[in-house]
Protein backbone atom coordinates (compact mmCIF):
# COMPACT_ATOMS: atom_id res chain seq x y z
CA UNK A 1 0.00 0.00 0.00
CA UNK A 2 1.15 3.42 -0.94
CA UNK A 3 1.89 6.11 0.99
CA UNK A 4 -0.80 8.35 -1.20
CA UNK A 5 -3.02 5.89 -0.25
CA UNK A 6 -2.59 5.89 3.54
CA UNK A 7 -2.34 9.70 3.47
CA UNK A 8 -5.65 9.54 1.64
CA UNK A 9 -6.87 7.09 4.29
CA UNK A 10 -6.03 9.53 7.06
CA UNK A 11 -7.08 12.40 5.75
CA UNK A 12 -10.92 10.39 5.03
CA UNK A 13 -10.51 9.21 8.73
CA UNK A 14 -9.74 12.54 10.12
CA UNK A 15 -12.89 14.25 8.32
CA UNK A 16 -14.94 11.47 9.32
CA UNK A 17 -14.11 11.21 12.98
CA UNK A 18 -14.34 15.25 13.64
CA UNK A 19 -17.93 14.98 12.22
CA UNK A 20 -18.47 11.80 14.34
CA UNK A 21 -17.30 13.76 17.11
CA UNK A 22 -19.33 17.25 17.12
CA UNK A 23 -21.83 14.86 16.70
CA UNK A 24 -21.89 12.96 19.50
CA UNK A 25 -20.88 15.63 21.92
CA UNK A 26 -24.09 16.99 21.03
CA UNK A 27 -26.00 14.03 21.60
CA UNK A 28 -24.31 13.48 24.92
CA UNK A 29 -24.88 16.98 25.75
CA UNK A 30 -28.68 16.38 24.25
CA UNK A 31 -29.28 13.35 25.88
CA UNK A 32 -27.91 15.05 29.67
CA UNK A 33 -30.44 17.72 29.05
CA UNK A 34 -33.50 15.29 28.60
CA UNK A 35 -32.61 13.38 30.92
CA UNK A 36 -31.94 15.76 33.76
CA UNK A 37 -33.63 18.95 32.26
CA UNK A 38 -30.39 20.61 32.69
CA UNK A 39 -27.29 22.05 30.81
CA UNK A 40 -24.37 19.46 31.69
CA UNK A 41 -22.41 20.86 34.16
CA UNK A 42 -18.80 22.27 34.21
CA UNK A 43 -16.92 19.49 35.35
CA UNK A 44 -14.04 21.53 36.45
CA UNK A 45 -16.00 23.76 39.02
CA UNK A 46 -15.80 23.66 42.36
CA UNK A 47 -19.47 24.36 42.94
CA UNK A 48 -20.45 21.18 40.94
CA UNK A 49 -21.23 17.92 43.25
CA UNK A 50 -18.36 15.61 42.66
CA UNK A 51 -20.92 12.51 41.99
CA UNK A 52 -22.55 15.41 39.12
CA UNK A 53 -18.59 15.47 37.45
CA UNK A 54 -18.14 12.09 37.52
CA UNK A 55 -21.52 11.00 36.13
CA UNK A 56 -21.04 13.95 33.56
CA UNK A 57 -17.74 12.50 32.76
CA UNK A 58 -18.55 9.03 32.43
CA UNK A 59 -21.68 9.73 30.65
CA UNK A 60 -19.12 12.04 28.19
CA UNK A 61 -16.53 8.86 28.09
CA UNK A 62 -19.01 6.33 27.12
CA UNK A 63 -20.94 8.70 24.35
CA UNK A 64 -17.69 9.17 22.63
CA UNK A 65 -16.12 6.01 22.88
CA UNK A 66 -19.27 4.26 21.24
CA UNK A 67 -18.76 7.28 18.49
CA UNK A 68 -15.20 6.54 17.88
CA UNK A 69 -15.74 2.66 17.93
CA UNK A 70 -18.93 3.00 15.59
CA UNK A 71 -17.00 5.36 13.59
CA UNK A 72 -13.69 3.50 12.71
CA UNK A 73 -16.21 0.35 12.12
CA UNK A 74 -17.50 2.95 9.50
CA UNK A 75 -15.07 4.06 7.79
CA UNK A 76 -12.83 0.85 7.38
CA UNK A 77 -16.06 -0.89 5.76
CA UNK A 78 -16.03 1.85 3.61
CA UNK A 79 -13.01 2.27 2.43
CA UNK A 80 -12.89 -1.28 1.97
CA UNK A 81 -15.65 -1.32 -0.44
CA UNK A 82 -15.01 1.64 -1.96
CA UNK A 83 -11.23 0.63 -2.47
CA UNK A 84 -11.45 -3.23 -2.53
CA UNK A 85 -8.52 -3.35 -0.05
CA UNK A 86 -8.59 -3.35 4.02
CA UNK A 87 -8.04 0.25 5.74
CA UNK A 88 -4.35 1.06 6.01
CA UNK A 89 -4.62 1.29 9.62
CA UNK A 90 -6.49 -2.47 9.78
CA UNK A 91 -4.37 -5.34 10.77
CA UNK A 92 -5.31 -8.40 10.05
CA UNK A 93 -3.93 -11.07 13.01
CA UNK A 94 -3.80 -14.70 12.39
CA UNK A 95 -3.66 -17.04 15.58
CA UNK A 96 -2.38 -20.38 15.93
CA UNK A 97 -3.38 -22.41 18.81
C-alpha cells in the first residue's frame, strides 16, 4: 500500500471522525439535558457535586467512545468497499493455537 493511499486514508478518517465527534458531543450533551432537564455541568467547578462530574464525565466517556468505535467500524467498511482493499490502519492477526 502506498503512501498516497494511507495519506488519503487519514485524511478520510480525520474528516470522518471530527464529524463523528461534534456529533456525538451533542447528543451526549442532548441526551444530559432530557434526561436531567439541565445544561451538563462544568466538570471543572468547584461548585459542581463531585458525583454530578463524575456522572457527567462518564456519561461524556461512554458517548464518545461508542462514536469513535462506531466510527472507525465505518469508515474501514467503507473504504474497503469503496477501495477493494482493508483500511491502512487495519491489521489483520492470524492465531495459531
Amino acid at each position: 500500500m502506498g503512501v498516497s493511499q494511507k495519506l488519503l486514508w487519514n485524511i478520510y478518517a480525520g474528516v470522518v471522525g471530527a464529524v463523528a465527534a461534534m456529533a456525538a458531543q451533542k447528543a451526549v450533551r442532548g441526551a444530559w439535558k432530557a434526561a436531567t432537564g439541565d445544561e451538563p455541568p462544568d466538570p471543572n467547578d468547584p461548585a459542581v457535586p463531585l458525583s454530578e462530574a463524575l456522572i457527567w464525565a462518564l456519561a461524556g466517556g461512554v458517548g464518545i467512545g461508542v462514536a469513535q468505535l462506531l466510527t472507525n467500524r465505518f469508515a474501514a467498511d467503507r473504504w474497503e468497499k469503496a477501495m477493494g482493499t482493508p483500511a491502512p490502519t487495519r491489521s489483520r492477526l492470524n492465531f495459531t493455537i
